[in-house]
Protein backbone atom coordinates (compact mmCIF):
# COMPACT_ATOMS: atom_id res chain seq x y z
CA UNK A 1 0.00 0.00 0.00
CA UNK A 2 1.24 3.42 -1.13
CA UNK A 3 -1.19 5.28 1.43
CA UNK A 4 -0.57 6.20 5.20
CA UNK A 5 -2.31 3.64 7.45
CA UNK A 6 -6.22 4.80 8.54
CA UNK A 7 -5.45 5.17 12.17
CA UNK A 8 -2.07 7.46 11.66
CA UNK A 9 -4.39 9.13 8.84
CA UNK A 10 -7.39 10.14 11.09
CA UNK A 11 -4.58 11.38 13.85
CA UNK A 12 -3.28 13.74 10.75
CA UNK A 13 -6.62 14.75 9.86
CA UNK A 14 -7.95 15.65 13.78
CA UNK A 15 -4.25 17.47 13.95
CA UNK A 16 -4.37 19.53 11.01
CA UNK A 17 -8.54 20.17 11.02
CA UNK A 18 -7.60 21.53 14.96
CA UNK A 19 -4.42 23.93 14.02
CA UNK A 20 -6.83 25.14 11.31
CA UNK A 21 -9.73 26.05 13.58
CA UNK A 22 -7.29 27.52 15.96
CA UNK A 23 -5.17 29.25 13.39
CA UNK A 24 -8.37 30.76 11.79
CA UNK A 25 -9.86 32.17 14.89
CA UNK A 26 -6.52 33.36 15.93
CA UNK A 27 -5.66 35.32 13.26
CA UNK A 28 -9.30 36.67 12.64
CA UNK A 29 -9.05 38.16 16.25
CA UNK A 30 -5.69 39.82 15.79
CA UNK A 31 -6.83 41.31 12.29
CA UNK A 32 -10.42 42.26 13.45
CA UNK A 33 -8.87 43.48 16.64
CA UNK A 34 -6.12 45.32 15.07
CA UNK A 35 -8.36 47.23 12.42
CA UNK A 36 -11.52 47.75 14.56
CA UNK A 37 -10.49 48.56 17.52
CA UNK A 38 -6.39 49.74 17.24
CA UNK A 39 -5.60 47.23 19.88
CA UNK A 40 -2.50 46.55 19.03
CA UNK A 41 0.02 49.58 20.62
CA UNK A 42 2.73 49.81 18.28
CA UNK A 43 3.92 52.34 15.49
CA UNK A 44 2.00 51.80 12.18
CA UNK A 45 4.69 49.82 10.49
CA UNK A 46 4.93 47.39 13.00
CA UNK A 47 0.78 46.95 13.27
CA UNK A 48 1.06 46.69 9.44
CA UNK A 49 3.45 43.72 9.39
CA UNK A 50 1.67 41.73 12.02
CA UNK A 51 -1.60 42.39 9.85
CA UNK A 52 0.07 40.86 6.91
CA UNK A 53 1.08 37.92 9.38
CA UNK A 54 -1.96 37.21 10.40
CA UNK A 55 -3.29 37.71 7.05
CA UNK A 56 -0.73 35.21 5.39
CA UNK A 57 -1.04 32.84 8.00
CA UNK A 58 -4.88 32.59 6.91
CA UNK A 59 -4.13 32.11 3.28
CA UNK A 60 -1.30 29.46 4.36
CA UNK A 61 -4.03 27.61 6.65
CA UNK A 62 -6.75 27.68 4.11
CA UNK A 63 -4.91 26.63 0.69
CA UNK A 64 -2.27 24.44 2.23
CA UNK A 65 -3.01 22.62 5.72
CA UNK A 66 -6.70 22.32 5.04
CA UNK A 67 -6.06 20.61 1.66
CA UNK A 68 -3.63 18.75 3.19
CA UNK A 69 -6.33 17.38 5.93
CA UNK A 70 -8.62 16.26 2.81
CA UNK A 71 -5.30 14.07 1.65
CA UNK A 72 -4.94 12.72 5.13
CA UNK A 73 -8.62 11.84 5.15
CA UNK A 74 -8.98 10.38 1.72
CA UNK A 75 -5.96 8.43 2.54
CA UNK A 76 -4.28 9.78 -0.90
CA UNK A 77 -3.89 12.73 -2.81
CA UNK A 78 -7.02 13.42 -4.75
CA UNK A 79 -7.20 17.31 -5.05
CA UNK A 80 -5.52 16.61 -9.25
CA UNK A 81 -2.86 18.49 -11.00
CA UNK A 82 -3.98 21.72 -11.15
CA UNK A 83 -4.33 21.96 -7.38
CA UNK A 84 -0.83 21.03 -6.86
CA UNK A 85 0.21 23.39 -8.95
CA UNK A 86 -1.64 25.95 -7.18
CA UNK A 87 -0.38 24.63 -3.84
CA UNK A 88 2.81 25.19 -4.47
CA UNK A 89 3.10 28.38 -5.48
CA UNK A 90 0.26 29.22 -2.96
CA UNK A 91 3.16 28.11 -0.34
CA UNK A 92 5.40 30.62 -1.57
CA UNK A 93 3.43 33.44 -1.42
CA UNK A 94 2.80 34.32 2.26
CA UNK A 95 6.34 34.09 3.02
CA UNK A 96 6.96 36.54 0.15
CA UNK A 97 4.55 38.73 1.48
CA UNK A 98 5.93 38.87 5.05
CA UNK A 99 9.27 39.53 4.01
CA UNK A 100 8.63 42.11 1.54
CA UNK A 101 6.87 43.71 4.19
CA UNK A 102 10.15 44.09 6.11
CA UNK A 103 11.40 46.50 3.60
């Protein structure tokens, strides 16, 4: 068998469906928090970069660990080639994002 074995799958699955809820909520707060209210107590720049953080982090959960949970349940990869594509250069983007930020 090529696949992951169904117990170690579901324990993937429950692991990366719980960082996701946590990482969602998470990084809503500190966005909503941060725009609605100015919460957070630093110079602009700074609230700006942990923005795009939080903001990257959400597009990282959504198009990468979430997908990734739908492989661990399905027990194989099944999201096709244009996904993969998609992933990858979805990875790639948040991390561009913060660090272009820095400058």
């Amino acid at each position: 068998s090529s696949g992951i074995n169904a117990e170690y799958g579901v324990f993937l699955a429950t692991y990366t469906l719980l960082i996701s809820v946590f990482g969602v909520i998470g990084n809503s707060i500190v966005v909503y928090s941060s725009i609605r209210y100015n919460s957070i107590q630093l110079d602009a720049v700074s609230v700006r970069f942990v923005q795009n953080l939080a903001v990257a982090d959400l597009l990282y959960i959504l198009f990468n660990v979430l997908p990734s949970a739908i492989t661990y349940i399905a027990g194989r990869y099944v999201l096709g080639k244009a996904y993969c594509f998609i992933n990858a250069v979805i990875t790639f983007i948040p991390g561009s994002v913060n660090t272009l930020t820095i400058q």
